[in-house]
N, C-alpha and C. Protein backbone atom coordinates (compact mmCIF):
# COMPACT_ATOMS: atom_id res chain seq x y z
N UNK A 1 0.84 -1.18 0.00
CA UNK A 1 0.00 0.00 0.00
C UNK A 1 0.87 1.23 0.00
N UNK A 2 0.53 1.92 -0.84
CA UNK A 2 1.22 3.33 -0.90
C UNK A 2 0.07 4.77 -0.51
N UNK A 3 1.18 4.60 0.37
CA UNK A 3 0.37 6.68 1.45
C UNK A 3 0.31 7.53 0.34
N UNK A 4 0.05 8.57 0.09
CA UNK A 4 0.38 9.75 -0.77
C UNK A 4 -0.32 11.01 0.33
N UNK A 5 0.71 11.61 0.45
CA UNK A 5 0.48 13.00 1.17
C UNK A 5 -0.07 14.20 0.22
N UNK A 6 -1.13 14.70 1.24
CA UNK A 6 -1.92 15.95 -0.19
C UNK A 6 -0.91 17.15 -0.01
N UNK A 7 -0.92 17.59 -0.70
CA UNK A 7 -0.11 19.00 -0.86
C UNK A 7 -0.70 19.99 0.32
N UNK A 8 -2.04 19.77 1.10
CA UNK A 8 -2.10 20.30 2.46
C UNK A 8 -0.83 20.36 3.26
N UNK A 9 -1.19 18.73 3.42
CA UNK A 9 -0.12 17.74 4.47
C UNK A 9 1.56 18.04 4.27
N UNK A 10 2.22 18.17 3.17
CA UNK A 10 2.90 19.03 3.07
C UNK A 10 3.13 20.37 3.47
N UNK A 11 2.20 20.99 3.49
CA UNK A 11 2.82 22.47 4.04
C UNK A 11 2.82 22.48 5.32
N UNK A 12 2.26 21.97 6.15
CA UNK A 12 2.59 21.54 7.47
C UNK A 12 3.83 21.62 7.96
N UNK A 13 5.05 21.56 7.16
CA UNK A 13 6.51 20.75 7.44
C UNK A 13 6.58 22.31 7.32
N UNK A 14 7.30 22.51 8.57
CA UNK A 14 7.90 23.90 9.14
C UNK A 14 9.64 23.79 8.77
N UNK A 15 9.80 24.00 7.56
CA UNK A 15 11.51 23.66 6.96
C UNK A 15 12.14 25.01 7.18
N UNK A 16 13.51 24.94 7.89
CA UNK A 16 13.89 26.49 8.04
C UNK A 16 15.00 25.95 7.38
N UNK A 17 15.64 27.00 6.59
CA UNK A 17 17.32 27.25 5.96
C UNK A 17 18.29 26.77 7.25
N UNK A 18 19.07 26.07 6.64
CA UNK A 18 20.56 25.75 8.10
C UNK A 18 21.61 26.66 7.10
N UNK A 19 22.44 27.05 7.21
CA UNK A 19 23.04 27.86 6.74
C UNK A 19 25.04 27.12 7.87
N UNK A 20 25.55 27.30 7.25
CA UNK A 20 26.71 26.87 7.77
C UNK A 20 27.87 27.59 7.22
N UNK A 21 28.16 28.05 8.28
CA UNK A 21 29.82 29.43 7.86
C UNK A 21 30.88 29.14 8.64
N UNK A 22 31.86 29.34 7.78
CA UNK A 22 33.21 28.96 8.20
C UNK A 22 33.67 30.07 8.34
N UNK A 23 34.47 29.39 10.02
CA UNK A 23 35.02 30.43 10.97
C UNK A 23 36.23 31.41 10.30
N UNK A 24 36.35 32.52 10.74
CA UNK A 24 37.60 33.51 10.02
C UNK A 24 38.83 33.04 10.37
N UNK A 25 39.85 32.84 9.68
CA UNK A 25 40.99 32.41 10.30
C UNK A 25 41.53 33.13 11.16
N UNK A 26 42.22 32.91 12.20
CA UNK A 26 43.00 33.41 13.29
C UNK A 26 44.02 33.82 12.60
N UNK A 27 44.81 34.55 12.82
CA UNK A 27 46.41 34.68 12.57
C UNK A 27 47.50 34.25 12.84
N UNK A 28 46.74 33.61 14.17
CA UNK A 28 47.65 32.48 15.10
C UNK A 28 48.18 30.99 13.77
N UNK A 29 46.81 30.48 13.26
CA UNK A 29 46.89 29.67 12.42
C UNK A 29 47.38 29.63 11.33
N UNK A 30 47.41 30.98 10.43
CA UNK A 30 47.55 31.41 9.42
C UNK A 30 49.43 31.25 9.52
N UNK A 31 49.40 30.29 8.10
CA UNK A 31 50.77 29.57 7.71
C UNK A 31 51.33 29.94 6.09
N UNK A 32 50.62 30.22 5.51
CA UNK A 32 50.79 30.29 4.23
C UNK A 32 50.32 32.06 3.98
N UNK A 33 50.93 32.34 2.91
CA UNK A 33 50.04 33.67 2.45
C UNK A 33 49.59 34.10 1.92
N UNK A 34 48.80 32.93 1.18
CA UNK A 34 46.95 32.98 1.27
C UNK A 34 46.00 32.92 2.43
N UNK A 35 46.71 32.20 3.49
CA UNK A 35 45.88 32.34 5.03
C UNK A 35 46.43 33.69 5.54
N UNK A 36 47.04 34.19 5.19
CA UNK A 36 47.34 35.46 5.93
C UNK A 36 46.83 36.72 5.36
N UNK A 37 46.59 36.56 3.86
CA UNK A 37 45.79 37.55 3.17
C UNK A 37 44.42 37.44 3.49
N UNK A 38 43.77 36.01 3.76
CA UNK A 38 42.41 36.23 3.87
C UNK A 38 42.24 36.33 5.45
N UNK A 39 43.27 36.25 6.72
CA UNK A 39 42.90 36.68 7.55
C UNK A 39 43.07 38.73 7.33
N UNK A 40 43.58 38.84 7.12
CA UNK A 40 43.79 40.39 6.63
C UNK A 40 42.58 40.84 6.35
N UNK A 41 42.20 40.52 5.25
CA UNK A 41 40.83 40.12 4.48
C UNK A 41 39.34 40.55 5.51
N UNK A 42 39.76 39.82 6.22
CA UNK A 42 38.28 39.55 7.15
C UNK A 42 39.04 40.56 8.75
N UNK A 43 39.86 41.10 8.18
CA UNK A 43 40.08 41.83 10.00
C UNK A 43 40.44 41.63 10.64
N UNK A 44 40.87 40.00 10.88
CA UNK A 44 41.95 40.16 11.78
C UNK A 44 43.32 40.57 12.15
N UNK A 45 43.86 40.48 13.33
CA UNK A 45 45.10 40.97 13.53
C UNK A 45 46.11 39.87 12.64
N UNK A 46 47.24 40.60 12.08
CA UNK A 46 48.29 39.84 12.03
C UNK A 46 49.36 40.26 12.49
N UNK A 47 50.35 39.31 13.49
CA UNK A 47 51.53 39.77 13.37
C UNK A 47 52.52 38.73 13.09
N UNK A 48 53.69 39.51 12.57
CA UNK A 48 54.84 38.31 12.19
C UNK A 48 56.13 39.01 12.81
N UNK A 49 56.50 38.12 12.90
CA UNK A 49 57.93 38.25 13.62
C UNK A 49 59.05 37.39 12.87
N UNK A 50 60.20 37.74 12.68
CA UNK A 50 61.43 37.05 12.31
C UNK A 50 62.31 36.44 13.27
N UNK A 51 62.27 34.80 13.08
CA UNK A 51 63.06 34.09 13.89
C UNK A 51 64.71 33.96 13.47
N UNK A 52 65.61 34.03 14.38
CA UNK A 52 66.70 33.45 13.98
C UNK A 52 67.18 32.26 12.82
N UNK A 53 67.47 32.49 12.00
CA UNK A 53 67.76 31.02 11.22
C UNK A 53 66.54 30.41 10.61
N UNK A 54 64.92 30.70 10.62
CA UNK A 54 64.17 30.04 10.32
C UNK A 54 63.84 30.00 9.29
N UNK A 55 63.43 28.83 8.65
CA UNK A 55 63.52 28.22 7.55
C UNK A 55 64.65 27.90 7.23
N UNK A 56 65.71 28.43 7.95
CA UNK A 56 67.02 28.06 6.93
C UNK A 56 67.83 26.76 6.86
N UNK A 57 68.49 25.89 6.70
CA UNK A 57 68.91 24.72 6.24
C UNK A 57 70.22 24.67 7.15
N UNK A 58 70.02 24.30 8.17
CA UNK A 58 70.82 23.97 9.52
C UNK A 58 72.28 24.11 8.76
N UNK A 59 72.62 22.81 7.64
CA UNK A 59 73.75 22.32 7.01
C UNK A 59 74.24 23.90 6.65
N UNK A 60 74.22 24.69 6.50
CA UNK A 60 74.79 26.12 5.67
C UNK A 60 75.04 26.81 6.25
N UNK A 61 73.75 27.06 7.42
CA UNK A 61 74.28 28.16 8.62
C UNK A 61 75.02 27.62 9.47
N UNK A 62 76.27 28.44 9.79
CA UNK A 62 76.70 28.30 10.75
C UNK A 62 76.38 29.18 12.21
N UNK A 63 76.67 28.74 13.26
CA UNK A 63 76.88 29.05 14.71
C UNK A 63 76.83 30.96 14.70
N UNK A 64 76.59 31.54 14.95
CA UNK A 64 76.67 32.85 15.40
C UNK A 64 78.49 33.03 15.84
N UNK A 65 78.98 31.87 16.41
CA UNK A 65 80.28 32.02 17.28
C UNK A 65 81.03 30.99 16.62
N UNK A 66 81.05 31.07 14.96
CA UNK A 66 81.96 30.26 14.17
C UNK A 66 83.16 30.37 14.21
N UNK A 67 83.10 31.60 13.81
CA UNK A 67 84.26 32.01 13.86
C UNK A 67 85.61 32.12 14.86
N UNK A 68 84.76 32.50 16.44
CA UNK A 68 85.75 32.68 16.67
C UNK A 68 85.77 31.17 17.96
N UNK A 69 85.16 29.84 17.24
CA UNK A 69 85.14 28.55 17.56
C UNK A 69 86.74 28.10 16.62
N UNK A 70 86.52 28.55 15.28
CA UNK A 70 87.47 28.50 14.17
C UNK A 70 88.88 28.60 14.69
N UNK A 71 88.79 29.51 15.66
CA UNK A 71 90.32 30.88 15.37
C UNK A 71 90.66 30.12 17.09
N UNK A 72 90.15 29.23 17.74
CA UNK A 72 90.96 28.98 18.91
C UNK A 72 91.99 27.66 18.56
N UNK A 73 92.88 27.78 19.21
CA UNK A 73 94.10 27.49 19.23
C UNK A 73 94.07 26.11 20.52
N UNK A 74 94.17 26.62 21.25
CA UNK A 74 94.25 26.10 23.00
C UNK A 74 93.44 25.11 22.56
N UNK A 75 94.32 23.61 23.07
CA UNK A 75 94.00 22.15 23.25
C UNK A 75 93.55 21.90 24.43
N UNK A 76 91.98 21.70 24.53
CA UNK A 76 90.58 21.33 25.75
C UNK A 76 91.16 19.78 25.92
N UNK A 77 91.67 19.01 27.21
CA UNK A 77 91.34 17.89 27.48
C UNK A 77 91.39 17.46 28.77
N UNK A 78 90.92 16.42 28.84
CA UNK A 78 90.29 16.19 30.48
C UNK A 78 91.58 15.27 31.55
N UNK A 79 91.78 15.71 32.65
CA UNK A 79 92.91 15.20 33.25
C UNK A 79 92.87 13.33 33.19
N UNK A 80 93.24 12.77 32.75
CA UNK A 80 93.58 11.70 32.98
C UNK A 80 94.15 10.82 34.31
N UNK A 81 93.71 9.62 34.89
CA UNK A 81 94.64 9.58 35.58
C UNK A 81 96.23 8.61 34.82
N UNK A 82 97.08 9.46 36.32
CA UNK A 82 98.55 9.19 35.70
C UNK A 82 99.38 7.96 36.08
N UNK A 83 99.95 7.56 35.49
CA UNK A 83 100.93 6.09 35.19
C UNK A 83 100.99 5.59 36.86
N UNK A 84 101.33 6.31 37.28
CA UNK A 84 102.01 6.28 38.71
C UNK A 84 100.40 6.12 39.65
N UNK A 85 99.46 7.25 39.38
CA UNK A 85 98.39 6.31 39.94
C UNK A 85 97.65 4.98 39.51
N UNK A 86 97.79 4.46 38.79
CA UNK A 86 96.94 3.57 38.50
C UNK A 86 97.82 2.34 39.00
N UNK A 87 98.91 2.40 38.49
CA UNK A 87 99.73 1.52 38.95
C UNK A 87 99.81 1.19 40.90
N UNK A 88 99.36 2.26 41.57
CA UNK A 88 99.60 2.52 42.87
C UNK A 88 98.36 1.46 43.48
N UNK A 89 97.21 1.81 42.50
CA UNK A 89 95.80 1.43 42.88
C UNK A 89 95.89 -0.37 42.55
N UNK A 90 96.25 -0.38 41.48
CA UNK A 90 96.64 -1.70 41.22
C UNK A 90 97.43 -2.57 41.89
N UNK A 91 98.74 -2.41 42.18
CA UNK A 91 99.73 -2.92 43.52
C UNK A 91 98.86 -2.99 44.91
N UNK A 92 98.29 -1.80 45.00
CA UNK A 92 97.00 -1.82 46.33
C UNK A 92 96.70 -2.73 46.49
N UNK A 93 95.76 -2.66 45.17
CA UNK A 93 94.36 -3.87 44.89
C UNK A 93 95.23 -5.45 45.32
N UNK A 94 96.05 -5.76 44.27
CA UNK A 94 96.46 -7.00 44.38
C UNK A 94 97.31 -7.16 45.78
N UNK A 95 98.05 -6.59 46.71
CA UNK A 95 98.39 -6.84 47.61
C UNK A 95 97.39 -7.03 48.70
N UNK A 96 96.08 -7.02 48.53
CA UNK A 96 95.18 -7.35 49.40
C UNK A 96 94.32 -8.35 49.00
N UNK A 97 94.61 -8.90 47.83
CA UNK A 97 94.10 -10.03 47.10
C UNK A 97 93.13 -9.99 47.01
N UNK A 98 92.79 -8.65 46.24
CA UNK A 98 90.86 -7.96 45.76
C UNK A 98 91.18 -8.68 44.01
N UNK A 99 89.66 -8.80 44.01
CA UNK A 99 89.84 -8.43 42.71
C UNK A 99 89.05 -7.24 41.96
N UNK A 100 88.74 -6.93 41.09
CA UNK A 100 88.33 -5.33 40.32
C UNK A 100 86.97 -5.58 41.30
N UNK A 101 86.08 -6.49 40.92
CA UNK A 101 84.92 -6.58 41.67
C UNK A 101 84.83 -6.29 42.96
N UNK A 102 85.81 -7.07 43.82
CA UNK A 102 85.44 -6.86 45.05
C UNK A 102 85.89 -5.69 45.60
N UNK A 103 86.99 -4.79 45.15
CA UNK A 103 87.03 -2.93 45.54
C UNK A 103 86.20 -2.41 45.09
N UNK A 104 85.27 -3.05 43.77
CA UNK A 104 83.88 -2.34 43.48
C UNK A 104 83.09 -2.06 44.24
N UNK A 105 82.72 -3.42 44.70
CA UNK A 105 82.20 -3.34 45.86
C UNK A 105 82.39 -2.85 47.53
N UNK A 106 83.31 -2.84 47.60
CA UNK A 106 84.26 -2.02 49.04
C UNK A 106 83.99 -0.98 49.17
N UNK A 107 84.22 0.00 47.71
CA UNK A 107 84.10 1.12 48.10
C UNK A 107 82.65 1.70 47.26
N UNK A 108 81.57 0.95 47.16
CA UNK A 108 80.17 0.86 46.66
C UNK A 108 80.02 1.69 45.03
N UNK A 109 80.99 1.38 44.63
CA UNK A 109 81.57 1.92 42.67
C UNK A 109 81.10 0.54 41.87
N UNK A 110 80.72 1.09 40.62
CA UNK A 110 81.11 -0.27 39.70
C UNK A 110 82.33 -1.10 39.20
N UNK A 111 82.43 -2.10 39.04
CA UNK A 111 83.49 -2.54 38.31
C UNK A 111 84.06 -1.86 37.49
N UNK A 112 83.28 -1.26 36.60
CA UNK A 112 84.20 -0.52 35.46
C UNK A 112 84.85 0.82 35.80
N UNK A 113 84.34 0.99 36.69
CA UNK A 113 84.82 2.73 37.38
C UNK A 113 86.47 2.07 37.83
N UNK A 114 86.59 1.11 38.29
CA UNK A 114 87.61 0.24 38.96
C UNK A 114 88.61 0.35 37.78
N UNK A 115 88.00 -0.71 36.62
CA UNK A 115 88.77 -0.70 35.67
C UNK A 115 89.36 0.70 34.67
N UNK A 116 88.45 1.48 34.53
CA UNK A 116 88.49 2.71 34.05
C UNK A 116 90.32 3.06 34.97
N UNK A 117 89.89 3.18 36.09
CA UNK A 117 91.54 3.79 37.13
C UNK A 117 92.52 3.16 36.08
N UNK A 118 92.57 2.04 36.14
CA UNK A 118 93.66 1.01 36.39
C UNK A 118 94.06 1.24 34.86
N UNK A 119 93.06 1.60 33.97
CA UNK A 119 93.42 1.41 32.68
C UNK A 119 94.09 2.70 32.28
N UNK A 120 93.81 3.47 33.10
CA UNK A 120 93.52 5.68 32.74
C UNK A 120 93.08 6.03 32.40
N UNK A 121 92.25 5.24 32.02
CA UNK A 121 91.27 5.96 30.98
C UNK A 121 89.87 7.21 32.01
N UNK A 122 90.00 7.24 33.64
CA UNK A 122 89.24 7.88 34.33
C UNK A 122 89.75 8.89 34.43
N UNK A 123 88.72 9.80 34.65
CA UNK A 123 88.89 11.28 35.15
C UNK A 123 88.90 11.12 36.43
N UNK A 124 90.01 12.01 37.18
CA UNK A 124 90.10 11.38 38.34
C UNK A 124 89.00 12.17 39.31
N UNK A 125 88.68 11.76 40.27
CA UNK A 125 87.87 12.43 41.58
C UNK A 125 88.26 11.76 42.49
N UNK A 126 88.27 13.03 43.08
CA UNK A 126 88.19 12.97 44.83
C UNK A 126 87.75 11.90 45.67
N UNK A 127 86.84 12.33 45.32
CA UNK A 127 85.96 11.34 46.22
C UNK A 127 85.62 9.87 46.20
N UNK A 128 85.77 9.53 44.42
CA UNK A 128 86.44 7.91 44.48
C UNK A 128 87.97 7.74 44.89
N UNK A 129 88.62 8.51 44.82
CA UNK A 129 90.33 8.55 45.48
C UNK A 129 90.46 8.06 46.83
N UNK A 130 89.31 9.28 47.50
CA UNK A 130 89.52 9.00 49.12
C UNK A 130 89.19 7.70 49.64
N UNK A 131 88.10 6.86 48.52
CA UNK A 131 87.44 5.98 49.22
C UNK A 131 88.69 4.92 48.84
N UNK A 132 89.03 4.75 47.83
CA UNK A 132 90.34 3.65 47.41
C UNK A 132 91.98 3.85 47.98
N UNK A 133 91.82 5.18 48.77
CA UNK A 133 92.58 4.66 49.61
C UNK A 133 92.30 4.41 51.16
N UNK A 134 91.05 4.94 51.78
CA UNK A 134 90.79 4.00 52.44
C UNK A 134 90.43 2.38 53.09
N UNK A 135 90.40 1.94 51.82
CA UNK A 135 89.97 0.76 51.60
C UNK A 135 91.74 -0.03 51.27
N UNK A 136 92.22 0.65 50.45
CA UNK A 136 93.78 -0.25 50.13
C UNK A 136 94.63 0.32 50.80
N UNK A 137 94.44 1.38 51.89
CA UNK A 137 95.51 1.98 53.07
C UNK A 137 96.52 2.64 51.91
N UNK A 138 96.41 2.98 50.93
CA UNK A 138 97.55 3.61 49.87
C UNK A 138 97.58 4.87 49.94
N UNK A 139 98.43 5.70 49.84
CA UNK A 139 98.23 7.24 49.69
C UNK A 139 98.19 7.61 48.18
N UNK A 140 96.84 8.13 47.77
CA UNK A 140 96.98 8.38 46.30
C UNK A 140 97.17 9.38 45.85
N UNK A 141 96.49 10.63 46.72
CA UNK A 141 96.04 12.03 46.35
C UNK A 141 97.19 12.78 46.97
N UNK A 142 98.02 13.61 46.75
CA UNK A 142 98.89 14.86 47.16
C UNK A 142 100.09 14.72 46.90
N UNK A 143 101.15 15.01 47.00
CA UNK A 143 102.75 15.09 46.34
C UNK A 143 103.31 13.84 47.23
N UNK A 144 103.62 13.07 46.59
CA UNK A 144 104.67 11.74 47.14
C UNK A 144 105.91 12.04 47.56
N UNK A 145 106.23 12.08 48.68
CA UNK A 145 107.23 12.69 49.55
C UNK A 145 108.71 11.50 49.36
């Protein structure tokens, strides 16, 4: 069975327009400059500002302080420890019949901090010094008399 509505029954239907508008761009958003002309366009604020380096291709620019990174001379390197200590720490170690592990553990360091000494390859500190020679009774730190 087919209904058919009279053209009364039709006008009944209360249809209003929806209308749908797109929001003005911000300036905040605005990336390109066609978004920046049509925020212009419609009134909003724009502002722009110039960043350091931006856009530019990292690889080309250099440093602000190239140059005078370029023009230094003076060799940067980190104290090592020296022949005479490691060797001291080592004679220590083995005259108390440690091994790397167990002064690791003595003086609550890792193994490799251990090995690092012994090899020179450590920067020296204090404060692992004091503890390795408390532990191996050695004098490590101050002028060898």
């Amino acid at each position: 069975t087919l209904i058919y509505k009279t053209k009364t029954e039709m006008q009944d239907n209360q249809w209003e327009p929806v209308v749908f508008n797109k929001k003005a761009p911000k300036a905040a958003d605005a990336r390109t400059n066609a978004q920046i002309a049509a925020a212009r366009q419609t009134g909003g604020q724009v502002d722009t500002s110039k960043k350091f380096a931006a856009g530019g291709n990292a690889q080309r620019n250099a440093p602000q302080n190239a140059a005078k990174l370029e023009n230094e001379t003076e060799v940067f390197a980190h104290d090592a420890v020296s022949f005479d200590l490691k060797m001291a720490i080592m004679k220590g170690r083995q005259a108390k019949g440690m091994t790397q592990k167990d002064l690791a553990q003595q003086i609550a360091e890792k193994p490799s901090v251990i090995n690092d000494y012994e090899s020179g390859r450590a920067i020296p500190d204090n404060k692992i010094l004091g503890k390795l020679e408390r532990v191996l009774g050695v004098k490590l730190r101050g002028k060898k008399k």
